[in-house]
C-alpha atoms as a PDB file:
ATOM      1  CA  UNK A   1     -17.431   4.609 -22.615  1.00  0.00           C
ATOM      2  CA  UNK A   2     -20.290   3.183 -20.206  1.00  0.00           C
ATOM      3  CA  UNK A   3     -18.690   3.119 -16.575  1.00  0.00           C
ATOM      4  CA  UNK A   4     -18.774  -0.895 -16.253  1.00  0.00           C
ATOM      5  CA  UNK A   5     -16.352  -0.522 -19.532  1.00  0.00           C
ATOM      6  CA  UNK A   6     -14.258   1.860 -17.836  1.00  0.00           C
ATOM      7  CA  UNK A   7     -14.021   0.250 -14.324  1.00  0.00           C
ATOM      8  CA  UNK A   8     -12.936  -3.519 -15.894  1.00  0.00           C
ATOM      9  CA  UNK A   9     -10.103  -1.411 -18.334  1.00  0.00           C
ATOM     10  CA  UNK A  10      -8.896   0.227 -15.335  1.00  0.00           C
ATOM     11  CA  UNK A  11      -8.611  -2.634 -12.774  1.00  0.00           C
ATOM     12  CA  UNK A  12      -6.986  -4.457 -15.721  1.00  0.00           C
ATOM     13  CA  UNK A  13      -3.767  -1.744 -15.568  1.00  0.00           C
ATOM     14  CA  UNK A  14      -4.730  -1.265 -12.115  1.00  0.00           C
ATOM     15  CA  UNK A  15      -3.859  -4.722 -11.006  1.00  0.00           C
ATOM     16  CA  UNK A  16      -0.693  -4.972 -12.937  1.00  0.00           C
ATOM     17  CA  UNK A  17       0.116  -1.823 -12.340  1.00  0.00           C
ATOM     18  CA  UNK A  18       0.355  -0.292  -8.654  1.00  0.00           C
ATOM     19  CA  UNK A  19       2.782  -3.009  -7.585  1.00  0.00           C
ATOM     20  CA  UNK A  20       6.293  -2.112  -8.655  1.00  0.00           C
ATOM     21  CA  UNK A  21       7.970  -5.447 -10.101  1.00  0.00           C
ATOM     22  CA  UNK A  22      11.401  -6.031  -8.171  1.00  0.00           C
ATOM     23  CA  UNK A  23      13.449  -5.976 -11.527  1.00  0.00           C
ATOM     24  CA  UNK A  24      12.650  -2.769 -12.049  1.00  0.00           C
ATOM     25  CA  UNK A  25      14.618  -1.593  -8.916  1.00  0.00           C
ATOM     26  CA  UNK A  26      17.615   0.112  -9.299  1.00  0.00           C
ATOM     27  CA  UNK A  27      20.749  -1.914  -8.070  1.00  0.00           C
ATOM     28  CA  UNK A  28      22.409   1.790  -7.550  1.00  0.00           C
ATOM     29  CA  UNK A  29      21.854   3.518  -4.133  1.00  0.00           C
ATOM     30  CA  UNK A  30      20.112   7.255  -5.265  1.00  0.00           C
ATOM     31  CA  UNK A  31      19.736  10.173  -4.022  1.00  0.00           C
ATOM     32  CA  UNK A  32      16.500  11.245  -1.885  1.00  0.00           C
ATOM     33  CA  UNK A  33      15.446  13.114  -5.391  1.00  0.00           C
ATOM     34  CA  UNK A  34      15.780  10.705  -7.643  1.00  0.00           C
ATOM     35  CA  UNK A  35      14.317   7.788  -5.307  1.00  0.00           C
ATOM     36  CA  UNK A  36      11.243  10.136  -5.481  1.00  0.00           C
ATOM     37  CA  UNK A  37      11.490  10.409  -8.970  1.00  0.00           C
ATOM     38  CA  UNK A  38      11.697   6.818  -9.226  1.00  0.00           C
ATOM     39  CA  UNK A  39       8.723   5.679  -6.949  1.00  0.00           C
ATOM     40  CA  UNK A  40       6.850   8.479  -8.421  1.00  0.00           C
ATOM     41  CA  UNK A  41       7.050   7.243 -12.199  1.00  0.00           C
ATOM     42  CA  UNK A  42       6.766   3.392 -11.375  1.00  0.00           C
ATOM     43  CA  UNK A  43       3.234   4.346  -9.398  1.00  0.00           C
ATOM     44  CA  UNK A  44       2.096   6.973 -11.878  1.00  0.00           C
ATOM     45  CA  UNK A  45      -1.179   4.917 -11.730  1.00  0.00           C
ATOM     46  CA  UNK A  46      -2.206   6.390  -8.659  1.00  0.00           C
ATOM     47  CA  UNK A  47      -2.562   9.851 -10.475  1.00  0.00           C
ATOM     48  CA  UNK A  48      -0.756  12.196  -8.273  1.00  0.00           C
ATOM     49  CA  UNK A  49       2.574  13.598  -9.584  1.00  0.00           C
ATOM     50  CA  UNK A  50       4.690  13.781  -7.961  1.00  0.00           C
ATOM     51  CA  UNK A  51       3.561  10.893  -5.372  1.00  0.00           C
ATOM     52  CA  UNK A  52       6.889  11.162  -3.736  1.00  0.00           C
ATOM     53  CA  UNK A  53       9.378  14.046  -2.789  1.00  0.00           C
ATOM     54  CA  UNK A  54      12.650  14.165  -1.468  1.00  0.00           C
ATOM     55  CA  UNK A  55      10.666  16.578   1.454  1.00  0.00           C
ATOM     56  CA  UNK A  56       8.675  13.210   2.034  1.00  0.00           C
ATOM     57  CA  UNK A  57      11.497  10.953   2.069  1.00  0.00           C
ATOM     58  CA  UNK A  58      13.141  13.186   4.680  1.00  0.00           C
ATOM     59  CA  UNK A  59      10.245  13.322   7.364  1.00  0.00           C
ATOM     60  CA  UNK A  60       9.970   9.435   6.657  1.00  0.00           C
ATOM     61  CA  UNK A  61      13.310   9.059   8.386  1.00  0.00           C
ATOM     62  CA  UNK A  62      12.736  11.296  10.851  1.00  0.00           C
ATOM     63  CA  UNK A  63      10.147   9.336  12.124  1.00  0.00           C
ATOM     64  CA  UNK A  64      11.768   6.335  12.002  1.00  0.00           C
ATOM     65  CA  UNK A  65       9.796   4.763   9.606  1.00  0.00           C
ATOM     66  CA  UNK A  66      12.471   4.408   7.480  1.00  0.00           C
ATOM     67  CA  UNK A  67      16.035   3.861   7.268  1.00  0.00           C
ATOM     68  CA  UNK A  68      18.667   6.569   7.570  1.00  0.00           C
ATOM     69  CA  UNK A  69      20.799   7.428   4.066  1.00  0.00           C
ATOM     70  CA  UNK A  70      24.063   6.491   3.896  1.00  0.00           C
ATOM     71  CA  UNK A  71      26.009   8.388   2.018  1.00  0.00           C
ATOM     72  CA  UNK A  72      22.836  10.507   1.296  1.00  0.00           C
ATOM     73  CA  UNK A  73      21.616   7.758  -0.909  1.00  0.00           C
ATOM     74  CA  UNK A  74      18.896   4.567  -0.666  1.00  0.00           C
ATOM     75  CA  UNK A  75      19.112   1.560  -1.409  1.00  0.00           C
ATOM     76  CA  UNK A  76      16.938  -0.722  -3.171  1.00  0.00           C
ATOM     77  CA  UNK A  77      15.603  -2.197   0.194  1.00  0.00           C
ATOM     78  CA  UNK A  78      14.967   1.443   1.284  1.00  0.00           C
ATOM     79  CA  UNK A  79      13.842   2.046  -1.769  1.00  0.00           C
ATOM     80  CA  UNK A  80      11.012  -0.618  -1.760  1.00  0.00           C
ATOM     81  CA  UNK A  81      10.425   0.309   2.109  1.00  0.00           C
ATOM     82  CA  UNK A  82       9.179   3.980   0.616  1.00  0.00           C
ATOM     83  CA  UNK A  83       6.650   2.197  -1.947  1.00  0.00           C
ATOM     84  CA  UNK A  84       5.272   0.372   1.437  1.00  0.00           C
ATOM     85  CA  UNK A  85       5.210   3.154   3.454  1.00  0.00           C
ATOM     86  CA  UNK A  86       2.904   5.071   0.386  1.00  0.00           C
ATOM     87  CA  UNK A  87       0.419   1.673   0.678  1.00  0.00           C
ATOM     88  CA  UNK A  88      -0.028   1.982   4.133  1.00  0.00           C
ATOM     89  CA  UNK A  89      -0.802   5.975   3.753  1.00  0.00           C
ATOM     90  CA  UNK A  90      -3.821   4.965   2.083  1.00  0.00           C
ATOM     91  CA  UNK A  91      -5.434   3.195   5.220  1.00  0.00           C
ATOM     92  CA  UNK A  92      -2.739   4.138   8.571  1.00  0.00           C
ATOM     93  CA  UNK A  93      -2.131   7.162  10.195  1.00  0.00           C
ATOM     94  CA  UNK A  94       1.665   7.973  10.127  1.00  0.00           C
ATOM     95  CA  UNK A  95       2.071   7.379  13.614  1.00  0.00           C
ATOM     96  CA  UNK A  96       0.427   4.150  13.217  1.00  0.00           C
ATOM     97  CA  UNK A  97       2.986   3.167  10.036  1.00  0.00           C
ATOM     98  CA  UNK A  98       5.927   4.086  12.153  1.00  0.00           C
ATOM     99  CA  UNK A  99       4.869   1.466  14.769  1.00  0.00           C
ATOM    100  CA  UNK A 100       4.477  -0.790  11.873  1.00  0.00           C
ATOM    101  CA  UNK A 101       7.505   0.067   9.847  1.00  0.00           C
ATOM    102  CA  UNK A 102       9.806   0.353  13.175  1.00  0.00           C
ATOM    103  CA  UNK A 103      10.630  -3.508  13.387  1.00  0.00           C
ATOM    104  CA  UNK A 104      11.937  -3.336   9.888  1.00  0.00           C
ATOM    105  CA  UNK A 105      13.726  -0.131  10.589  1.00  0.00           C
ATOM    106  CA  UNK A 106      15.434  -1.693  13.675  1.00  0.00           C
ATOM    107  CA  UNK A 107      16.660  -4.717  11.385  1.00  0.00           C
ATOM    108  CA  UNK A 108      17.979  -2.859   8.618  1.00  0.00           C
ATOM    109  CA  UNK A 109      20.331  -0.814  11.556  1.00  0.00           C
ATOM    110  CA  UNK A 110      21.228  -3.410  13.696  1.00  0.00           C
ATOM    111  CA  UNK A 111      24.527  -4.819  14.029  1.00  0.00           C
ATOM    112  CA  UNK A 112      23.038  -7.940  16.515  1.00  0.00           C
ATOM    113  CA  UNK A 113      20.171  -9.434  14.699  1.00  0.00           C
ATOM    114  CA  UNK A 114      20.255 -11.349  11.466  1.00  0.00           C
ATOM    115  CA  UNK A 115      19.467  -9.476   8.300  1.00  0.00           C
ATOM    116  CA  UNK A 116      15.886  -9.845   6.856  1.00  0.00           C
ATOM    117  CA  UNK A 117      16.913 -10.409   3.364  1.00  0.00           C
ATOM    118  CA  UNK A 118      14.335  -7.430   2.448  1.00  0.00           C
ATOM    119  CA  UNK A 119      14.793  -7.628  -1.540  1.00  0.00           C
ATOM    120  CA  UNK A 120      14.255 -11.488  -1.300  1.00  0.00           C
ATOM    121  CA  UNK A 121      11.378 -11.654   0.526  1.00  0.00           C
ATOM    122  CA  UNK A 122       9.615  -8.743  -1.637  1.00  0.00           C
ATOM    123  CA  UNK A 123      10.348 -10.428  -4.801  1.00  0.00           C
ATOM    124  CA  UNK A 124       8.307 -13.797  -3.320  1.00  0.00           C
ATOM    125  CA  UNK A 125       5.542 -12.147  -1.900  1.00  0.00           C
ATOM    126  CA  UNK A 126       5.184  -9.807  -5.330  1.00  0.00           C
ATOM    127  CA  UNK A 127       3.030 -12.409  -7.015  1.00  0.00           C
ATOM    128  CA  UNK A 128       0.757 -12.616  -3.879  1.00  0.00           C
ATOM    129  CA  UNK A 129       0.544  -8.561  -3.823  1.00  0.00           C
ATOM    130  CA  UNK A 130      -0.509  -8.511  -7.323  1.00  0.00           C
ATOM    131  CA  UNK A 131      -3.087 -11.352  -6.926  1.00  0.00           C
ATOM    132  CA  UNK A 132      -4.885  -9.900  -3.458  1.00  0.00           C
ATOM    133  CA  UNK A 133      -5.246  -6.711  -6.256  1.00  0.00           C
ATOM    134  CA  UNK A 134      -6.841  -8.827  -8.624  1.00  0.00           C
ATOM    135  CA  UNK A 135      -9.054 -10.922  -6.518  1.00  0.00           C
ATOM    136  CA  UNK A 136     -10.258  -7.367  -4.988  1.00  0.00           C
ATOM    137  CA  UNK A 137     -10.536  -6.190  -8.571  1.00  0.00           C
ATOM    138  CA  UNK A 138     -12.758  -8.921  -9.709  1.00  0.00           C
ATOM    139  CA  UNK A 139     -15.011  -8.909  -6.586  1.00  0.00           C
ATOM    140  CA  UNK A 140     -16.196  -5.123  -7.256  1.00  0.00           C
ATOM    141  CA  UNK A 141     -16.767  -6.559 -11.021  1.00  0.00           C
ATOM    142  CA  UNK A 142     -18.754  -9.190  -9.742  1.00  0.00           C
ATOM    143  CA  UNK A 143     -20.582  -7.104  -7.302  1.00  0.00           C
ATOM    144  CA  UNK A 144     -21.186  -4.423  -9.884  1.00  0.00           C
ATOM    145  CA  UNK A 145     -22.927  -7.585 -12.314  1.00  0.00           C
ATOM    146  CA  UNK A 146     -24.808  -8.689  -9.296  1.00  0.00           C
ATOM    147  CA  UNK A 147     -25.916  -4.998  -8.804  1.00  0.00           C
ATOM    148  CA  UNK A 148     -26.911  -4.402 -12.501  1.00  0.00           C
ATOM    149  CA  UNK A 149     -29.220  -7.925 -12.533  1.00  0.00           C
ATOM    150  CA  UNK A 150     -30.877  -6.631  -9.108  1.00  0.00           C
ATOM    151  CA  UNK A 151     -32.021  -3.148 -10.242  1.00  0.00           C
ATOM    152  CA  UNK A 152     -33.111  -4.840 -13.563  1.00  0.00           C
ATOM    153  CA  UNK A 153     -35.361  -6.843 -11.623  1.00  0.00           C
ATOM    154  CA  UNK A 154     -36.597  -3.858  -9.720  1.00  0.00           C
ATOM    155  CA  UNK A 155     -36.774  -1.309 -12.514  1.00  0.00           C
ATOM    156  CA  UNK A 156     -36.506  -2.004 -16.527  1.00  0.00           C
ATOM    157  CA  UNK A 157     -35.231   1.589 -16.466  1.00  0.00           C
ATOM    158  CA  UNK A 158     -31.056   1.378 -16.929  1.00  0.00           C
ATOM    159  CA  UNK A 159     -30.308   4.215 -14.435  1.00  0.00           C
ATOM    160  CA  UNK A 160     -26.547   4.593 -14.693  1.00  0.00           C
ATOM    161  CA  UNK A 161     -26.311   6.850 -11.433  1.00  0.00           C
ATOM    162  CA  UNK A 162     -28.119   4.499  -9.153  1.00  0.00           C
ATOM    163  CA  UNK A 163     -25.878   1.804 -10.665  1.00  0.00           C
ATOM    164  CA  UNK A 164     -22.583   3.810 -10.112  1.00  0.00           C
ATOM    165  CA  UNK A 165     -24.026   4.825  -6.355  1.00  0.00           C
ATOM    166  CA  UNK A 166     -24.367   1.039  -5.428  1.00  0.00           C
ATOM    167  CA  UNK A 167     -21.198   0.244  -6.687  1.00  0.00           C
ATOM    168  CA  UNK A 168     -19.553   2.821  -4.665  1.00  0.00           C
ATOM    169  CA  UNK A 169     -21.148   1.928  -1.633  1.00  0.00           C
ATOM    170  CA  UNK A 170     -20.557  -1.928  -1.934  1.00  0.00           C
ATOM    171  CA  UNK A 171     -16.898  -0.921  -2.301  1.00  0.00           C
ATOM    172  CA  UNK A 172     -17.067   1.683   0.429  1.00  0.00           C
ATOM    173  CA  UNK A 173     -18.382  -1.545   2.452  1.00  0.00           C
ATOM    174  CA  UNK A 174     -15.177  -3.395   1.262  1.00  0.00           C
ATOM    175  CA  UNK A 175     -13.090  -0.812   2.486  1.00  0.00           C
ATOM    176  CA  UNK A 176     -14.752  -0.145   6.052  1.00  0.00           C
ATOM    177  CA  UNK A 177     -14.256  -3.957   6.259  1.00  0.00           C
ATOM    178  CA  UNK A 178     -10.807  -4.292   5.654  1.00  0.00           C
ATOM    179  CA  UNK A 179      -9.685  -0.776   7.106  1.00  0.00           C
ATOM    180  CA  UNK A 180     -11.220  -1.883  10.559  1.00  0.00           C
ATOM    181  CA  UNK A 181      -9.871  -5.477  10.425  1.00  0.00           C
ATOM    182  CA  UNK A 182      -6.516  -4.098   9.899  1.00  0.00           C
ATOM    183  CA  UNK A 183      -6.593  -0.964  12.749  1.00  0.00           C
ATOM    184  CA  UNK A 184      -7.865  -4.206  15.239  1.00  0.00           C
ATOM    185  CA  UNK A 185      -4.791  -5.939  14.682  1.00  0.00           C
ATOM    186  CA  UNK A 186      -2.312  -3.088  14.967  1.00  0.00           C
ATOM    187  CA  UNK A 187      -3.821  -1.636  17.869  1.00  0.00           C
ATOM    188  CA  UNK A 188      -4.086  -5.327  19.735  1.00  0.00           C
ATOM    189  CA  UNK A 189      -0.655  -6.389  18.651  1.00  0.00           C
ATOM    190  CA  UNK A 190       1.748  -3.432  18.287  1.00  0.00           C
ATOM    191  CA  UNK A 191      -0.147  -1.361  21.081  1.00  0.00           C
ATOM    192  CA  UNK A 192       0.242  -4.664  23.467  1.00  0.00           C
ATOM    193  CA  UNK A 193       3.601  -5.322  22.316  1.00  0.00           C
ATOM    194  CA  UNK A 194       4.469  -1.257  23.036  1.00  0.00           C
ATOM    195  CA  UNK A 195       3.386  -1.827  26.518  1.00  0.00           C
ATOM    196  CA  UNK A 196       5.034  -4.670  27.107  1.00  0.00           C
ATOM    197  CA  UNK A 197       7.968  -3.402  25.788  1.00  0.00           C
ATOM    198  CA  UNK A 198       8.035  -0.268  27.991  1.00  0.00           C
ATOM    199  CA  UNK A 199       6.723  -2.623  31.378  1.00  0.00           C
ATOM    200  CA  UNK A 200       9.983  -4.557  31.002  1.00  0.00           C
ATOM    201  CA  UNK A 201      11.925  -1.445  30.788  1.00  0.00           C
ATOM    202  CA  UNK A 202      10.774  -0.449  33.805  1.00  0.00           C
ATOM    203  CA  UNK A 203      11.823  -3.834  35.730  1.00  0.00           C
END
């Protein structure tokens, strides 16, 4: 299988794939185990097995970036907090995704503020997920095609490794793009927000 074969099969599952649907959550709290073996099954696409552990789970609560069992078991908001927290791994650094995950933490334990209907708002915004996977799917297609018709232009030769090294690098520029967009905006608005926080604890 050429690699332009390969790369369109795989966004195809890709795309579908590495979102979990919200019917497929469990209604039944589970234990830190089995939510691992849960998560871990669902995002099988990602290639590492096991993606979660119950060792994971654990240190996730102890840094507050997610909520505390009860009972020794998570629900399904919990339970769809882990699969965020693994996204985030992928471009944060974990003290960065417990700023981020701390407001949500702080709402799912309060007895004050209104509930963020979690499950609700997951389910809506599921669609969306899957669609920002696609639309980043089909650019690196479309990037790869514009490659391809460049080099041809260049060189009649078909040089597969130049291809695949163009590729990688116009996704690499992707990345760097969106990686340092997103570490901007946490570090202007949860950093400022920190301080703030702290200044008025002070007065």
């Amino acid at each position: 299988m050429r690699y332009e074969e390969y790369i369109k099969n795989f966004a195809d599952v890709f795309t579908e794939t590495a979102v979990i649907d919200p019917e497929d959550f469990p209604t039944m709290p589970l234990y830190a185990d089995q939510a691992a073996t849960f998560i871990s099954e669902r995002l099988k696409i990602y290639g590492k097995d096991p993606l979660l552990t119950g060792t994971m789970i654990s240190n996730y609560v102890k840094h507050d970036m997610l909520p505390s069992p009860r009972g020794r078991k998570y629900d399904r908001d919990q339970l769809i907090m882990m699969e965020l927290i693994l996204c985030l791994k992928m471009t944060f650094r974990m003290t960065d995704i417990e700023a981020i995950m701390r407001p949500l933490v702080d709402n799912f334990d309060s007895k004050l503020d209104d509930k963020i209907d979690f499950f609700g708002l997951y389910k809506n915004l599921v669609p969306d997920f899957k669609a920002q996977r696609r639309q980043v799917a089909d650019g690196i297609i479309e990037d790869m095609e514009s490659i391809k018709e460049r080099l041809r232009e260049l060189d009649p030769d078909d040089d597969d490794a130049m291809e695949i090294f163009l590729v990688l690098m116009s996704i690499a520029m992707k990345v760097d793009t969106a990686m340092y967009m997103g570490k901007r905006l946490l570090r202007t608005y949860y950093e400022t927000r920190a301080k703030n926080t702290k200044n008025a604890k002070r007065k």
